[in-house]
Protein backbone atom coordinates (compact mmCIF):
# COMPACT_ATOMS: atom_id res chain seq x y z
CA UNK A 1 -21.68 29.40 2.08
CA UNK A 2 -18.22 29.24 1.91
CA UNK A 3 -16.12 27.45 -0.12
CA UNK A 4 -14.73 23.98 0.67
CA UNK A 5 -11.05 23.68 -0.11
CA UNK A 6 -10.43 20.16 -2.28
CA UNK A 7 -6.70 18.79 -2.99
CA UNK A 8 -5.63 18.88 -6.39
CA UNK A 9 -3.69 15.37 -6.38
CA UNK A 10 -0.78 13.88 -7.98
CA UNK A 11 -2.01 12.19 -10.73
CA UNK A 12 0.18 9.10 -12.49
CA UNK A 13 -1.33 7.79 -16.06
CA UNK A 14 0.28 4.71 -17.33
CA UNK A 15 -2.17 1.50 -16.85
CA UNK A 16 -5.37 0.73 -19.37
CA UNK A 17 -7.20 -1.66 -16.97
CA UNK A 18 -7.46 -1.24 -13.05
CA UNK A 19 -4.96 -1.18 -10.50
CA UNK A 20 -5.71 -3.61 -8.19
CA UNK A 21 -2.45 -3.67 -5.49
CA UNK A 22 0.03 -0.80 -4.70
CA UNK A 23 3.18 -0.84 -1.86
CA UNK A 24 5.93 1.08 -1.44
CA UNK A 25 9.34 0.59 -0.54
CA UNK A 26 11.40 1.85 2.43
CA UNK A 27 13.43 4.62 2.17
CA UNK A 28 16.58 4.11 0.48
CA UNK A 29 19.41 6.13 -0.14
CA UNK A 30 18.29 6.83 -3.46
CA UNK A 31 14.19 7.49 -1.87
CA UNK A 32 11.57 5.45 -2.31
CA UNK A 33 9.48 3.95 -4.96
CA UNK A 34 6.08 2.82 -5.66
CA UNK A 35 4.90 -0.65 -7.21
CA UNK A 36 1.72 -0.82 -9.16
CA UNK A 37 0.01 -4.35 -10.23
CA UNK A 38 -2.47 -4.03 -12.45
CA UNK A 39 -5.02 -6.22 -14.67
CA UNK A 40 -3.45 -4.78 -17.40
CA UNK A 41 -0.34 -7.12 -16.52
CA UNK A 42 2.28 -4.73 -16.63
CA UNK A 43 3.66 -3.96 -13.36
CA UNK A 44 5.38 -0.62 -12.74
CA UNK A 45 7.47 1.50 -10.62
CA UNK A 46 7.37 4.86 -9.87
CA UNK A 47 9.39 7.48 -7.81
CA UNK A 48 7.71 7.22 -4.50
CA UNK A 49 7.37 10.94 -3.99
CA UNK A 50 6.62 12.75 -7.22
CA UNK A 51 4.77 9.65 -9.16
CA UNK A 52 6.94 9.78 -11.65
CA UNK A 53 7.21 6.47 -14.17
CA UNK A 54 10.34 4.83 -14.01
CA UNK A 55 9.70 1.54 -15.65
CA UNK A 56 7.38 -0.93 -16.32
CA UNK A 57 7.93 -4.99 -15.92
CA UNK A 58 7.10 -6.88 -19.52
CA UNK A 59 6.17 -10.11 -19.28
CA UNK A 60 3.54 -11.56 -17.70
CA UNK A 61 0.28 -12.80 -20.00
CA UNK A 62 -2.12 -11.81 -17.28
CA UNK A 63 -3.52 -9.81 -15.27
CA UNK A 64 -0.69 -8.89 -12.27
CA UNK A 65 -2.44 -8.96 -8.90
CA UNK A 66 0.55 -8.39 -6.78
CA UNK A 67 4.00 -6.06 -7.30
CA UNK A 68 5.84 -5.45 -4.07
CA UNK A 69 9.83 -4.44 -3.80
CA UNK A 70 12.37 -6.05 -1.12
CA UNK A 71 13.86 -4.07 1.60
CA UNK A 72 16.15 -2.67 -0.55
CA UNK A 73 13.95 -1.80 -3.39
CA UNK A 74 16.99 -3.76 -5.48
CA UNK A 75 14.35 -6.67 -6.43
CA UNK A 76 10.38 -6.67 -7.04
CA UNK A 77 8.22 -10.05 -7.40
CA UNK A 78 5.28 -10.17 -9.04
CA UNK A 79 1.96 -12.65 -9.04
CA UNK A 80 -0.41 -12.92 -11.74
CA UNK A 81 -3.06 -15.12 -13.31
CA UNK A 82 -1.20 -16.74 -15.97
CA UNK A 83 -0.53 -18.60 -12.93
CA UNK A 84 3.02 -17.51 -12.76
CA UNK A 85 4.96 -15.90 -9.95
CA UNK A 86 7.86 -13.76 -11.09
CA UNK A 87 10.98 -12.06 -9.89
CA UNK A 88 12.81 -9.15 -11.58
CA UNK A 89 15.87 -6.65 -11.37
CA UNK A 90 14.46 -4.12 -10.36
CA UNK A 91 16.84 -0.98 -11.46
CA UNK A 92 17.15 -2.31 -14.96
CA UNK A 93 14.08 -4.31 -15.34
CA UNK A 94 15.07 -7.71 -15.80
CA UNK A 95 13.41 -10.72 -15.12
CA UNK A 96 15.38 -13.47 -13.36
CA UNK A 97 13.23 -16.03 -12.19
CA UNK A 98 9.67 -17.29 -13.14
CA UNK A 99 7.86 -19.89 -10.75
CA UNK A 100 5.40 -22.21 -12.58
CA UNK A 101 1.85 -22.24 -10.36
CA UNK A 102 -1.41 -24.03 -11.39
CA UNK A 103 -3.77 -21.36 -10.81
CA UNK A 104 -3.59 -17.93 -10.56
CA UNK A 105 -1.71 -15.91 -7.81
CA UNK A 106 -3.07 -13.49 -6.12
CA UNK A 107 0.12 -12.30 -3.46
CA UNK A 108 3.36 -12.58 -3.70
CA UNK A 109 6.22 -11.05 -1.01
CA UNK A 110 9.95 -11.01 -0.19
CA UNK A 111 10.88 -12.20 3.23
CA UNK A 112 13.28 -9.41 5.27
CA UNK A 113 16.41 -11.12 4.10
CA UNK A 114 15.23 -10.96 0.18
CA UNK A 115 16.20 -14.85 0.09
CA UNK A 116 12.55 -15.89 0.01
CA UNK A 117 9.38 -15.27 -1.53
CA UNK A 118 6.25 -16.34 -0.49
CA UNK A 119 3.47 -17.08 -3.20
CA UNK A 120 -0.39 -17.46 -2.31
CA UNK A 121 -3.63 -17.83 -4.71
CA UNK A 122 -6.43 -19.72 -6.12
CA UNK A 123 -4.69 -22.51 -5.54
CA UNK A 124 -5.67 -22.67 -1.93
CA UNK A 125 -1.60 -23.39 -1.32
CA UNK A 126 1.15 -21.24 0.53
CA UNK A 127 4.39 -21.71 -1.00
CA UNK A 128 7.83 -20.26 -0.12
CA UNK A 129 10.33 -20.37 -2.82
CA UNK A 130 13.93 -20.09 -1.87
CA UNK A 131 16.02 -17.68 -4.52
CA UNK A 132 19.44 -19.06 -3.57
CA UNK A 133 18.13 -22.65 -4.84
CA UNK A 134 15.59 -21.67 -7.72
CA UNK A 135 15.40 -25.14 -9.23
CA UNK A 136 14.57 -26.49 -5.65
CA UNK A 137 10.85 -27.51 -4.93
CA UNK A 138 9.50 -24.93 -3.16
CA UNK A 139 8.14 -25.35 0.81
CA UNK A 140 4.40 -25.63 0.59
CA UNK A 141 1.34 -25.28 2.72
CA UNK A 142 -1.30 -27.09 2.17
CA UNK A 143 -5.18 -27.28 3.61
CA UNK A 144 -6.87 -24.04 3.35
CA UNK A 145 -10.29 -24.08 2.96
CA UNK A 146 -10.29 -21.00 -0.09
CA UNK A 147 -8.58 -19.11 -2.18
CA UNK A 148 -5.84 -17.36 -0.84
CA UNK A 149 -6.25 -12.99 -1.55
CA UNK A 150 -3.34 -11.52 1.05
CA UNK A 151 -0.35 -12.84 2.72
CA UNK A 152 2.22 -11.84 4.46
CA UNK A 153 5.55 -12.15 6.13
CA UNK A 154 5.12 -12.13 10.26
CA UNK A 155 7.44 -12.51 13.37
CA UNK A 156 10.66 -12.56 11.29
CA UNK A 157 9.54 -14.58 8.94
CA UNK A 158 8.40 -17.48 11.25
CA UNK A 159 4.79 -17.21 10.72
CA UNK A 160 2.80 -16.14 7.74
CA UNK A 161 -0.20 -13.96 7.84
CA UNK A 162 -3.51 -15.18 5.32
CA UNK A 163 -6.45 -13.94 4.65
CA UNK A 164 -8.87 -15.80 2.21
CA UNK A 165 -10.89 -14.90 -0.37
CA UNK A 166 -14.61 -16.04 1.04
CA UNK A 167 -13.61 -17.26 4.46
CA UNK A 168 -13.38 -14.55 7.76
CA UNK A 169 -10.55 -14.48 9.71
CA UNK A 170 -6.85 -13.73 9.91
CA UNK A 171 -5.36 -17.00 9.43
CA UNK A 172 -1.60 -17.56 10.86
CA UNK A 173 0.81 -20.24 9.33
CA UNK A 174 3.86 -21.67 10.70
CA UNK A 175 6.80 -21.56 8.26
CA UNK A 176 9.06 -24.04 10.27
CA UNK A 177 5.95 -27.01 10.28
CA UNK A 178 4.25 -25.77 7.54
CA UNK A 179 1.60 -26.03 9.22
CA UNK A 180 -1.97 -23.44 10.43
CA UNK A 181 -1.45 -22.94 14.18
CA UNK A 182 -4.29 -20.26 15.02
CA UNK A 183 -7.15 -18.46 13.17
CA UNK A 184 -8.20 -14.95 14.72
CA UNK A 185 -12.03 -14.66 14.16
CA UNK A 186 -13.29 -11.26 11.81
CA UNK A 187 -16.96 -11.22 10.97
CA UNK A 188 -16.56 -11.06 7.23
CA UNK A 189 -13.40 -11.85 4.66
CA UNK A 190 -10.78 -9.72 5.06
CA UNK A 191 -10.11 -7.79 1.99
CA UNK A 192 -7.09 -6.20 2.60
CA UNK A 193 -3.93 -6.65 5.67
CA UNK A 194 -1.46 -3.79 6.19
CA UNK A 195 1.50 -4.32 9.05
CA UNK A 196 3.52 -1.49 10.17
CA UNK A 197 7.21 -1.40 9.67
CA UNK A 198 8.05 -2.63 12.89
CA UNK A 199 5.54 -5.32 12.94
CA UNK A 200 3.88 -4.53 15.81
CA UNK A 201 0.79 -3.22 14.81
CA UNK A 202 -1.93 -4.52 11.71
CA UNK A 203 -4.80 -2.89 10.24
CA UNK A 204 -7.54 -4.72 8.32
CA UNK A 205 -10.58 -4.62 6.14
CA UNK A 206 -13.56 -6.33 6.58
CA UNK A 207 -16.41 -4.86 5.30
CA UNK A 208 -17.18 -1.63 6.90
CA UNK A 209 -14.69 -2.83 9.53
CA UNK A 210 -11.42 -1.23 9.65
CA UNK A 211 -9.70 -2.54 12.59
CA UNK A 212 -6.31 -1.91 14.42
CA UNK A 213 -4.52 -4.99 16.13
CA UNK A 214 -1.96 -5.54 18.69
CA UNK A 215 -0.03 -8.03 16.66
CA UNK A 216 1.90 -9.59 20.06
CA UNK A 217 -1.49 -10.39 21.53
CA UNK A 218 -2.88 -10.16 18.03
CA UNK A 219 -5.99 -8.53 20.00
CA UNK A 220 -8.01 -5.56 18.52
CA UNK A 221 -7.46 -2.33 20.01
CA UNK A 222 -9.53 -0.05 18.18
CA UNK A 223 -12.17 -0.67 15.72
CA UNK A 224 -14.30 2.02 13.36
CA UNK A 225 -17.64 1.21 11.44
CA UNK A 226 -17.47 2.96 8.00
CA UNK A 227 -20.24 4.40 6.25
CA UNK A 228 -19.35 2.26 3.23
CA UNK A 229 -17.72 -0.82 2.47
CA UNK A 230 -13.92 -0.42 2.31
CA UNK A 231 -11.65 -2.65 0.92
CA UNK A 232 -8.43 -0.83 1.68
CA UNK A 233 -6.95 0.97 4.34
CA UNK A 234 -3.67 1.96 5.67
CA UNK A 235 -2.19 3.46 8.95
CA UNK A 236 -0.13 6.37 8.99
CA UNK A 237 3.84 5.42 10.48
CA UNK A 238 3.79 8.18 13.01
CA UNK A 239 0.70 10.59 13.58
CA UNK A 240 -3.11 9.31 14.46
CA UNK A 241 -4.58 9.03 11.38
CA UNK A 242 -5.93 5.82 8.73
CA UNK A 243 -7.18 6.31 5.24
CA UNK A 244 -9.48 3.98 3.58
CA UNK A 245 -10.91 3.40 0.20
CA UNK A 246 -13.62 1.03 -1.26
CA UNK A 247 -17.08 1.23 -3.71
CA UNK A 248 -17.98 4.73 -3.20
CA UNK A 249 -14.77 5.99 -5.05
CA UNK A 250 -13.70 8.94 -2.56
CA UNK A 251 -10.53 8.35 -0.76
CA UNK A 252 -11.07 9.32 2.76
CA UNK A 253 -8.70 10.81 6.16
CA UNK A 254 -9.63 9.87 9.04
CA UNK A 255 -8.48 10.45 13.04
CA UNK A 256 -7.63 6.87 14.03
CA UNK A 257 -8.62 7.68 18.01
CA UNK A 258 -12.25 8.89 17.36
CA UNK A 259 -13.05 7.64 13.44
CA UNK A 260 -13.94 11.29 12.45
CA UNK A 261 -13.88 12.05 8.35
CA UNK A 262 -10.85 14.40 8.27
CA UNK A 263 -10.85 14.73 4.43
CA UNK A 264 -13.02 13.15 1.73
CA UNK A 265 -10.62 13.45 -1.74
CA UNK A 266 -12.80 13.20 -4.88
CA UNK A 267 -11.11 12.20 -8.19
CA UNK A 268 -11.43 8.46 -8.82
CA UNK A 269 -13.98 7.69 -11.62
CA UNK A 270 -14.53 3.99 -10.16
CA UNK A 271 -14.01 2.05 -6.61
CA UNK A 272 -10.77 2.27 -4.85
CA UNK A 273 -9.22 -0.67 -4.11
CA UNK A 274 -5.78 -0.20 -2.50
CA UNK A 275 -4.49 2.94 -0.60
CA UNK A 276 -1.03 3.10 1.41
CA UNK A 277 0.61 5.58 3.38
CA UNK A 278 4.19 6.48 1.85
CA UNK A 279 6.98 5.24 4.05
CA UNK A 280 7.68 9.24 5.03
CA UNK A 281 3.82 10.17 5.87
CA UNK A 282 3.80 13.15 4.20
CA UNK A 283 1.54 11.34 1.14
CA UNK A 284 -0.91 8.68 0.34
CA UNK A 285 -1.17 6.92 -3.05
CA UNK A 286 -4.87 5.25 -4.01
CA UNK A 287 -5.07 3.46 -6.79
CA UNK A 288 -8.34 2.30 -8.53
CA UNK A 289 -10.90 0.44 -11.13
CA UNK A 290 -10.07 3.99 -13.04
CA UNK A 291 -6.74 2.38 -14.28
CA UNK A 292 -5.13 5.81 -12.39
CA UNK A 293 -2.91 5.86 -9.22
CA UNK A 294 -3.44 9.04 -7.36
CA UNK A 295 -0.94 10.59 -4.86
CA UNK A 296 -2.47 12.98 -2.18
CA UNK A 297 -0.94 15.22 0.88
CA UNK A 298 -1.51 14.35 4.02
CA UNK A 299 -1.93 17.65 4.92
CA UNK A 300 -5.70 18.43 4.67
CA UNK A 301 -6.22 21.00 1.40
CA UNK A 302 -7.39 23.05 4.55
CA UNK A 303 -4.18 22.93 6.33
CA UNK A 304 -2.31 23.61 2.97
CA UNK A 305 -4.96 26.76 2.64
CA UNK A 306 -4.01 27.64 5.80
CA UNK A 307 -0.17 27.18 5.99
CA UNK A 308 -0.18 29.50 2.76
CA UNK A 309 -1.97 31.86 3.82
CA UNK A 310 0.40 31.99 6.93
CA UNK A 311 3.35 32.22 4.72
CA UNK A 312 2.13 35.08 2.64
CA UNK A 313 1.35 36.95 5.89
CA UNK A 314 4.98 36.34 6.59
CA UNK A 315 6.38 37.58 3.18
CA UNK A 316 3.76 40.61 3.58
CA UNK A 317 5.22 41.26 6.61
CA UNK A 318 8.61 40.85 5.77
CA UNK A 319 8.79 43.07 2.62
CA UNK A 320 7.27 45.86 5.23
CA UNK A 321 10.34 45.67 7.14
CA UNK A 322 12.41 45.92 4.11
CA UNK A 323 10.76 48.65 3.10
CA UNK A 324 10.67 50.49 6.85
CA UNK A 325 14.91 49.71 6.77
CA UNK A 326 14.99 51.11 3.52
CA UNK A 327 13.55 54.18 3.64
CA UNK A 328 16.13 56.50 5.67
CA UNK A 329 18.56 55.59 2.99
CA UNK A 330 16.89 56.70 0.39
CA UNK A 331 16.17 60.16 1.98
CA UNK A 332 19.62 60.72 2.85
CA UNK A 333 20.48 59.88 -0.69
């Protein structure tokens, strides 16, 4: 039987408890970097590509649930349950602001212009914080029925996306009334809400549900039943393909048109519970109740088989040329 090729990841030590959110940044002029929270509470960032640690936010006396960067990658905020929302300096680690809560918070997020963050939790409140007036009282949104797990920035920052933690549904909030203005029905809690760059397109989990919505009609437009309950997912920027991970502890590829199993990576030694595509495509980073972050290719280890095997055919060929051009001179020598 033959042999079935397995990738050999990228594997980035650093946390003692599990990592419960990752995101990247955009690329920047210097690359891109990758933001771990963790229930360890020490948020870090990492060199987007290669893994590699750059730093680590001290701080917080909780576990972090959220880490994400601004546009820039300049900035980072953080959300964690010593019910504290904080914002740091992100190239030499300082923090600059800390936002008093009364329960813990589970997401925190820049808006596009880095002049905002949002804050959501346990609290069953929305609140956006404006950094240009920290002292100020903070807009807040009030009546939702549960804790808030997810939410982000939507429509240029006019609307806010929510999911909560034991209620279906993909809740939408108005940031000029402050106000809920539409709920899009799921069948179970959404665990986890990715939206592309541009906006225009948003994958969930629910379940074994990983959908893919329209965001303008905020319609679904292609939905896949897992085998096993995932709790993260995340679309790739340019080709046809999602990766999910969840309870079984395999971080799987899969072609987003028919739902086939690409790739199944094996590594984790616990359940996933984030996975995002880098901003380039060429990775994926998973992160898990291991307390490890693992980056992977998103070539297939097939493919890479392949593609080497290809490239040593090429050298083979190419030293036999050499060695055909070659030989004349030596017998006239």
């Amino acid at each position: 039987m033959a042999r079935r090729a397995q990738q050999v990841p990228l594997v980035c030590h650093g946390h003692s408890r599990p990592i419960v959110e990752i995101s990247y940044s955009p690329i920047t002029e210097d690359g891109y970097f990758l933001m771990s929270a963790s229930k360890d509470g020490k948020p870090m960032i990492r060199d987007g590509e290669s893994g590699d640690w750059i730093g680590t936010f001290e701080g917080h006396k909780g576990a972090v649930w959220s880490a994400n960067l601004n546009l820039p990658a300049t900035h980072c905020v953080t959300g964690s349950a010593d019910f504290s929302a904080r914002v740091w300096n992100a190239i030499t680690g300082d923090e600059l602001y800390s936002f008093q809560h009364k329960h813990i918070v589970r997401t925190a997020l820049f808006s596009q212009d880095s002049h905002c963050i949002l804050t959501g939790g346990m609290e069953k409140k929305i609140r956006i914080f404006n950094l240009g007036r920290p002292d100020a009282d903070p807009l807040v949104m009030e009546g939702a029925p549960s804790g808030i797990r997810q939410a982000v920035w939507f429509n240029n920052d006019s609307l806010i996306l929510c999911a909560y933690s034991d209620q279906p549904g993909i809740h939408l909030w108005d940031t000029r009334t402050l106000t809920q203005v539409r709920t899009v029905e799921t069948a179970l809690p959404v665990t986890n809400i990715e939206l592309s760059r541009g906006g225009t397109w948003m994958t969930t989990c629910a379940g074994r549900e990983i959908q893919f919505w329209n965001t303008e009609k905020m319609e679904v437009v292609k939905s896949h039943t897992m085998e096993f309950e995932m709790e993260s997912s995340s679309l790739h920027p340019v080709e046809g393909k999602f990766v999910a991970g969840g309870e079984d502890m395999w971080v799987r590829l899969y072609d987003y048109q028919t739902g086939e199993e690409l790739e199944c990576n094996k590594g984790h030694h616990g359940p996933v519970h984030c996975v995002r595509f880098a901003p380039d495509g060429e990775s994926y980073a998973s992160g898990s109740e291991d307390g490890t972050i693992r980056i992977w290719s998103t070539m297939t280890a097939a493919e890479q088989e392949a593609a080497a095997e290809k490239d040593e055919a090429a050298r083979a060929v190419e030293n036999l040329t050499v060695e055909d051009n070659a030989a004349p001179v030596a017998a006239a020598a």
